[in-house]
C-alpha atoms as a PDB file:
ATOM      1  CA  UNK A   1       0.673 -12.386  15.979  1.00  0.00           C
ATOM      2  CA  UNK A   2       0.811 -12.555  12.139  1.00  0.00           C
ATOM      3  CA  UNK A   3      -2.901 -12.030  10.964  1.00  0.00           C
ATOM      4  CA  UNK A   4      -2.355 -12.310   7.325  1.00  0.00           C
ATOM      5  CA  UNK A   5      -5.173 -13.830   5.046  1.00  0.00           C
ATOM      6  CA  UNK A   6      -4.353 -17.389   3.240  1.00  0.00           C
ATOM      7  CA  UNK A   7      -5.865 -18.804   0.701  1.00  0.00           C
ATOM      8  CA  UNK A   8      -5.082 -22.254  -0.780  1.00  0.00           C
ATOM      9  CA  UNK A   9      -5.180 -21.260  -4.217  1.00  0.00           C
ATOM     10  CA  UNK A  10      -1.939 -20.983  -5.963  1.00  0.00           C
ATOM     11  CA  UNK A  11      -0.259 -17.955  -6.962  1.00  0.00           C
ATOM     12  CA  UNK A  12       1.735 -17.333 -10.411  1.00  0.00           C
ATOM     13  CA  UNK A  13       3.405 -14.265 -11.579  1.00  0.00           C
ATOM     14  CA  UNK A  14       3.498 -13.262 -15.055  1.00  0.00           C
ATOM     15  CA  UNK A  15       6.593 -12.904 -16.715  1.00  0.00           C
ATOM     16  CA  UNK A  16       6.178  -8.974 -16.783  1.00  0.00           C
ATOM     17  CA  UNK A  17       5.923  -9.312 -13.363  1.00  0.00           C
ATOM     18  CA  UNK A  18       8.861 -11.230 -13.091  1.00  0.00           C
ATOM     19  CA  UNK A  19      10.810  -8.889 -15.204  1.00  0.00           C
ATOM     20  CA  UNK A  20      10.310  -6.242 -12.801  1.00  0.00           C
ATOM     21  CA  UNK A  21      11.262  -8.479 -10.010  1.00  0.00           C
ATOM     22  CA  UNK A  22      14.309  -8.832 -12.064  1.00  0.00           C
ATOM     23  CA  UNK A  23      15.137  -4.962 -12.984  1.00  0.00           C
ATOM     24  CA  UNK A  24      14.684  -4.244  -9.302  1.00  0.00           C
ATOM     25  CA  UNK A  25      17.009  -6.758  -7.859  1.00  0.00           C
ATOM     26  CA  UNK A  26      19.700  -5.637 -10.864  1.00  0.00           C
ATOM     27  CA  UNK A  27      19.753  -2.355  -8.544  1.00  0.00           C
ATOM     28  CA  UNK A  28      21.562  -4.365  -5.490  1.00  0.00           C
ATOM     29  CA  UNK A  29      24.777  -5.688  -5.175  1.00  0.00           C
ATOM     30  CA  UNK A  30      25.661  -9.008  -5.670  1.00  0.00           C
ATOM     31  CA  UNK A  31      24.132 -11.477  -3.028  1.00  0.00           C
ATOM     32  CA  UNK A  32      22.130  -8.619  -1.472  1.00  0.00           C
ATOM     33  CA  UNK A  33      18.877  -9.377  -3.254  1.00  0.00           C
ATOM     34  CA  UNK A  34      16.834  -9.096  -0.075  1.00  0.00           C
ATOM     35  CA  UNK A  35      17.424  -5.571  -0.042  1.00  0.00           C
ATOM     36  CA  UNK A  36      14.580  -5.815  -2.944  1.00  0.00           C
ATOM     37  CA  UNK A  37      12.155  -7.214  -1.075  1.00  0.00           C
ATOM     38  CA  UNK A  38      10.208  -3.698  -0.144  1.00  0.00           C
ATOM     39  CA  UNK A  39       9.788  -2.444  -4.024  1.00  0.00           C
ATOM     40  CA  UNK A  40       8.929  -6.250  -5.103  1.00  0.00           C
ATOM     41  CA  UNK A  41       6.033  -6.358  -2.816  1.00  0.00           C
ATOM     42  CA  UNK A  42       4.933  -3.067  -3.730  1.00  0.00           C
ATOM     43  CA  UNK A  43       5.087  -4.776  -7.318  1.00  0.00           C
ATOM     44  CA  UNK A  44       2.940  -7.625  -5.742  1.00  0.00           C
ATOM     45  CA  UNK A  45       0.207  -5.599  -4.407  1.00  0.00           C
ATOM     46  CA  UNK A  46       0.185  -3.498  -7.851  1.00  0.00           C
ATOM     47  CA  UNK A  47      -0.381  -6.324  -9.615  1.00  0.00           C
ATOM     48  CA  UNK A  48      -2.893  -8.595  -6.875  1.00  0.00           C
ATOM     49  CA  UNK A  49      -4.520  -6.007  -4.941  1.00  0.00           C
ATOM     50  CA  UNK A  50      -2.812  -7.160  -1.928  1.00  0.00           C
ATOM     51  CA  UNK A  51      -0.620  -9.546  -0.479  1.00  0.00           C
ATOM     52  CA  UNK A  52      -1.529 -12.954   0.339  1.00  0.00           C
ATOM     53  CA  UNK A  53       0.478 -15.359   1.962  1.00  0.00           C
ATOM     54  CA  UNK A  54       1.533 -17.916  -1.202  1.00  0.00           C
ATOM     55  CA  UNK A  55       2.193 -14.879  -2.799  1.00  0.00           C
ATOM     56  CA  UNK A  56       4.749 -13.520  -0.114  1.00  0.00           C
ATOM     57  CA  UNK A  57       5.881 -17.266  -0.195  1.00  0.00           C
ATOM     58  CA  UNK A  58       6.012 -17.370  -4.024  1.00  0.00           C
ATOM     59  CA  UNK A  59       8.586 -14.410  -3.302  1.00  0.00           C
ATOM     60  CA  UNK A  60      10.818 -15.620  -0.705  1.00  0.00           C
ATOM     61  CA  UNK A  61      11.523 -18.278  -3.093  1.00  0.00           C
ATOM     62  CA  UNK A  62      12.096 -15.933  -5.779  1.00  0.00           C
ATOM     63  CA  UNK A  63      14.372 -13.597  -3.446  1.00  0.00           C
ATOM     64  CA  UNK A  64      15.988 -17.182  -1.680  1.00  0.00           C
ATOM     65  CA  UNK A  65      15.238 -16.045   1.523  1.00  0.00           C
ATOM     66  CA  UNK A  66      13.143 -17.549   4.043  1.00  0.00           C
ATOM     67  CA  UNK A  67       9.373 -17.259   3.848  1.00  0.00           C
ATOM     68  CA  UNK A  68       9.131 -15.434   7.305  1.00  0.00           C
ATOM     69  CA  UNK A  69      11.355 -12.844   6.525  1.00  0.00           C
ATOM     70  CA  UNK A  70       8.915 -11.795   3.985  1.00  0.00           C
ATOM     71  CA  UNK A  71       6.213 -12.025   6.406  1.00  0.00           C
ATOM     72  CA  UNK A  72       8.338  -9.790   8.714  1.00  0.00           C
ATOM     73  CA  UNK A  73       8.336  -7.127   6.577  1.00  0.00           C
ATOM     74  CA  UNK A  74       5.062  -7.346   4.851  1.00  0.00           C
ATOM     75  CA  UNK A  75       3.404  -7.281   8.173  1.00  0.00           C
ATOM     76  CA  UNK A  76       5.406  -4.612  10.106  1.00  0.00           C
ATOM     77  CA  UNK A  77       4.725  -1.824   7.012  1.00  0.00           C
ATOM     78  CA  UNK A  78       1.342  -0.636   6.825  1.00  0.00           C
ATOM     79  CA  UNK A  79       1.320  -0.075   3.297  1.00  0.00           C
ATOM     80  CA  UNK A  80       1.157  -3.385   2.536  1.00  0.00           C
ATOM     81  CA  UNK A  81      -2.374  -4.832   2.686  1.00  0.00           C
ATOM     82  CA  UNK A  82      -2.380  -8.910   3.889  1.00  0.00           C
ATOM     83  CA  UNK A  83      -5.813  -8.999   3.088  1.00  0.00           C
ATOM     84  CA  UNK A  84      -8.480  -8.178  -0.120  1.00  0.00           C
ATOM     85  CA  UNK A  85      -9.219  -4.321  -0.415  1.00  0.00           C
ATOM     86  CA  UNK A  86     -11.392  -2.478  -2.555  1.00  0.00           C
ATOM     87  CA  UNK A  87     -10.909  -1.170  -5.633  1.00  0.00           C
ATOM     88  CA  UNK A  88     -10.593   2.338  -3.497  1.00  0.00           C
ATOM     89  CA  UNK A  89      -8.668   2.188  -0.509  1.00  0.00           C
ATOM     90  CA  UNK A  90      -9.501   5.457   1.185  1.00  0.00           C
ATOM     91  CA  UNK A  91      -7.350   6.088   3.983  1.00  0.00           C
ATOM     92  CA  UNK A  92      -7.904   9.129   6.054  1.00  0.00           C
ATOM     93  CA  UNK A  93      -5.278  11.064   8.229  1.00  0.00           C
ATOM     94  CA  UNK A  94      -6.295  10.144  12.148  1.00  0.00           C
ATOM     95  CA  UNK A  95      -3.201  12.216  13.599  1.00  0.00           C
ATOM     96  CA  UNK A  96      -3.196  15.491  15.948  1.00  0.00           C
ATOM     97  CA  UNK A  97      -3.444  18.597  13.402  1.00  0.00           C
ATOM     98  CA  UNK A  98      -6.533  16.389  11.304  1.00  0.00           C
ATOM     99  CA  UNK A  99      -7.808  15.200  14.421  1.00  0.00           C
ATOM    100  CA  UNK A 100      -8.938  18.851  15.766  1.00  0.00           C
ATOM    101  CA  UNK A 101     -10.246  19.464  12.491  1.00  0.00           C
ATOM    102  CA  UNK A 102     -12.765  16.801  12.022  1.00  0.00           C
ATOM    103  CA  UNK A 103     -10.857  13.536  11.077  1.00  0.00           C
ATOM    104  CA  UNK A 104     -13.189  11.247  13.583  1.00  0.00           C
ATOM    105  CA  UNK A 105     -16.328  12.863  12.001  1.00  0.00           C
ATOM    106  CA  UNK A 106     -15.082  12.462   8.414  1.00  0.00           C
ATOM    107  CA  UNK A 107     -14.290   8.467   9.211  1.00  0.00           C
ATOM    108  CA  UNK A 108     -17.504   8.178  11.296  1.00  0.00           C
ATOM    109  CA  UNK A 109     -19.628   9.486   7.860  1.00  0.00           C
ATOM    110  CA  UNK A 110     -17.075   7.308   5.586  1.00  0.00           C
ATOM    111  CA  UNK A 111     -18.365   4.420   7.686  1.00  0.00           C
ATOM    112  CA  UNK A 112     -22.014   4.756   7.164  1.00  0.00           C
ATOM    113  CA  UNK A 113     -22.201   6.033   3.999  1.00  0.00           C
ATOM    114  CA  UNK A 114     -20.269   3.022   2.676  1.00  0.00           C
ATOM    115  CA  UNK A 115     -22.045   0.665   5.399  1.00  0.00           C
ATOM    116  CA  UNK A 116     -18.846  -0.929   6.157  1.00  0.00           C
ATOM    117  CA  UNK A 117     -16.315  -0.317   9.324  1.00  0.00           C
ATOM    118  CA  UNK A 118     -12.786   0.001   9.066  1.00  0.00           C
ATOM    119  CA  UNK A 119     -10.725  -2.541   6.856  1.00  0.00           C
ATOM    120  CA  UNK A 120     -13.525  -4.179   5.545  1.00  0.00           C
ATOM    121  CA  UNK A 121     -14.168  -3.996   1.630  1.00  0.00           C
ATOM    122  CA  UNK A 122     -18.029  -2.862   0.535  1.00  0.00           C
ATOM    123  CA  UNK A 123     -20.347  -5.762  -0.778  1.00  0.00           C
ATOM    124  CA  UNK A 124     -19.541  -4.178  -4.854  1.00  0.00           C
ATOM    125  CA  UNK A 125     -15.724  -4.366  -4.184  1.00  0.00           C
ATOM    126  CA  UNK A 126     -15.584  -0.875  -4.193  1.00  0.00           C
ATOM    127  CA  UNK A 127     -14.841   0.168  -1.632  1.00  0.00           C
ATOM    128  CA  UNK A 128     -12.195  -0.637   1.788  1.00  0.00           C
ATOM    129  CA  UNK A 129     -11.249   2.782   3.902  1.00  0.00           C
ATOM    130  CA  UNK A 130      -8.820   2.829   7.278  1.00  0.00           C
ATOM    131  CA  UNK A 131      -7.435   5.470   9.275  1.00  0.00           C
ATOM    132  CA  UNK A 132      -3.951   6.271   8.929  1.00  0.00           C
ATOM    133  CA  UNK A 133      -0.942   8.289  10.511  1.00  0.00           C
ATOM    134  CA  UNK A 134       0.142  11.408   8.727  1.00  0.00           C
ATOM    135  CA  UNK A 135      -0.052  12.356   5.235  1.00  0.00           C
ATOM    136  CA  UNK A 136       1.875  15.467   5.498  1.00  0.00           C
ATOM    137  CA  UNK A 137      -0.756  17.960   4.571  1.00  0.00           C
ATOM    138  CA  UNK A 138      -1.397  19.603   8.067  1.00  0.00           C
ATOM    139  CA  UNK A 139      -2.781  22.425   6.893  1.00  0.00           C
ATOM    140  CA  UNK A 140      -5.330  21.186   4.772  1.00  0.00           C
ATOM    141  CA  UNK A 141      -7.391  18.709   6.600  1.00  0.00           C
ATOM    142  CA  UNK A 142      -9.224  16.494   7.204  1.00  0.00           C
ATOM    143  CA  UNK A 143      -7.354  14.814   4.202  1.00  0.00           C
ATOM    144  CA  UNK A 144      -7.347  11.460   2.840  1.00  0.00           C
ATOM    145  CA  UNK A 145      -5.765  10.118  -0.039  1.00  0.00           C
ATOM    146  CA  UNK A 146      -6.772   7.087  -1.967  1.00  0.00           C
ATOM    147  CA  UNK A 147      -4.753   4.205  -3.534  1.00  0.00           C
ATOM    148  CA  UNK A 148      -3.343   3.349  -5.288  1.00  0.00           C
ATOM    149  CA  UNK A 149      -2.666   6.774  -7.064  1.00  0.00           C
ATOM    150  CA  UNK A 150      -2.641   8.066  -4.028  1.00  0.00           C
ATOM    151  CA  UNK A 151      -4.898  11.098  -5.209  1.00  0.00           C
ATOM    152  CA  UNK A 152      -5.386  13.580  -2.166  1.00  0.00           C
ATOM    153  CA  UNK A 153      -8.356  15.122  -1.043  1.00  0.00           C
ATOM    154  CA  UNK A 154      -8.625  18.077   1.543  1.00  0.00           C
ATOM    155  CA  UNK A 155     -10.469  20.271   3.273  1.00  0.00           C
ATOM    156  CA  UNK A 156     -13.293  16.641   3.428  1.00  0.00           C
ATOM    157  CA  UNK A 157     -16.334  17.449   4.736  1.00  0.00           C
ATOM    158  CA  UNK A 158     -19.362  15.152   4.560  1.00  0.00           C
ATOM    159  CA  UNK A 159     -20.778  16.389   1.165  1.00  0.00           C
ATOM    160  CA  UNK A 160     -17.208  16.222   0.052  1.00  0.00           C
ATOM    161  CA  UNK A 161     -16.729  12.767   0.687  1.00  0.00           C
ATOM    162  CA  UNK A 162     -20.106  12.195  -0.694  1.00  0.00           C
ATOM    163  CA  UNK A 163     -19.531  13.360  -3.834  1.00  0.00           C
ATOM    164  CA  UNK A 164     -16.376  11.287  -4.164  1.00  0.00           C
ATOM    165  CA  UNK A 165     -17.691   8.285  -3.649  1.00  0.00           C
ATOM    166  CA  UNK A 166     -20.501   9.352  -6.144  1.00  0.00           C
ATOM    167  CA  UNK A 167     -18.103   9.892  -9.183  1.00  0.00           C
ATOM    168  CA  UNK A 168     -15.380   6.976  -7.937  1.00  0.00           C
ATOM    169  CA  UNK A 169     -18.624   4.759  -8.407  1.00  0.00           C
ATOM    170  CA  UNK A 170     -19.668   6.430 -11.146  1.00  0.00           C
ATOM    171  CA  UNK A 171     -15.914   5.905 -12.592  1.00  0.00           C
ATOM    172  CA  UNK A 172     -15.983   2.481 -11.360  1.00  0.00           C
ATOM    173  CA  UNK A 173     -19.348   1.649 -13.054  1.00  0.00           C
ATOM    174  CA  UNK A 174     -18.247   3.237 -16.787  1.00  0.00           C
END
């Protein structure tokens, strides 16, 4: 089942926004605009922080194609978050190579030192962290990376991850 958040309030995008929209469907042949639909939601949750259901219905009109086939795709790629996240989205690598090398302990810690569990956003806004499949840096782990730079960090151990959230607060609070 679809679990994607709604909210009744309406969503515009700029005309910036709608420029890219524009630029990236120039890239397709004619009538094959849904082929854009993957780098205008990216563009979506660059601009929103995520991406809510009137806004992935605010695209299918923009694209002409039915609302569900944007919820199809928005749903099935984890990259694209269907509901608020924190500023930070730290996402740590759960698979094999990180897993021997600490990746439960490193999300365990993550979890109480922010005093939220997994998907859920920190009381400031700061803050939303998840476990993810691999980021391709097997030899370096545990790793995360955090969005939306997607700025790696390796090697994590506790004080590590402690001092990261330090200065991203820190950053966030300047």
């Amino acid at each position: 089942m679809l679990s994607v958040q709604n909210t009744d309030m309406p969503v515009t995008f700029t005309p910036e926004l709608i420029s890219k929209f524009a630029d990236v469907v120039s890239r397709y042949p004619e009538g094959k605009q849904k082929s854009a639909l993957l780098p205008i939601l990216h563009l979506v949750q660059a601009e929103l922080g995520w991406v809510s259901a009137p806004a992935m219905d605010k695209v299918a009109e923009y694209l002409d194609i039915q609302p569900i086939e944007v919820y199809e795709v928005a749903s099935f790629y984890t990259m694209y978050f269907l509901k608020p996240q924190g500023k930070y989205m730290l996402e740590v690598c759960r698979t094999g190579p990180c897993e021997i090398v600490g990746a439960t302990p490193i999300m365990n810690h993550i979890e109480a030192k922010l005093g939220v569990k997994e998907g859920e956003v920190t009381t400031d806004g700061l803050f939303s962290w998840r476990g993810v499949e691999c980021l391709a840096a097997c030899g370096f782990g545990p790793v995360l990376q955090i969005g939306p730079e997607y700025t790696f960090y390796e090697k994590l151990t506790n004080e590590s991850v402690d001092a990261l959230i330090s200065d991203l607060t820190a950053k966030a609070n300047n």
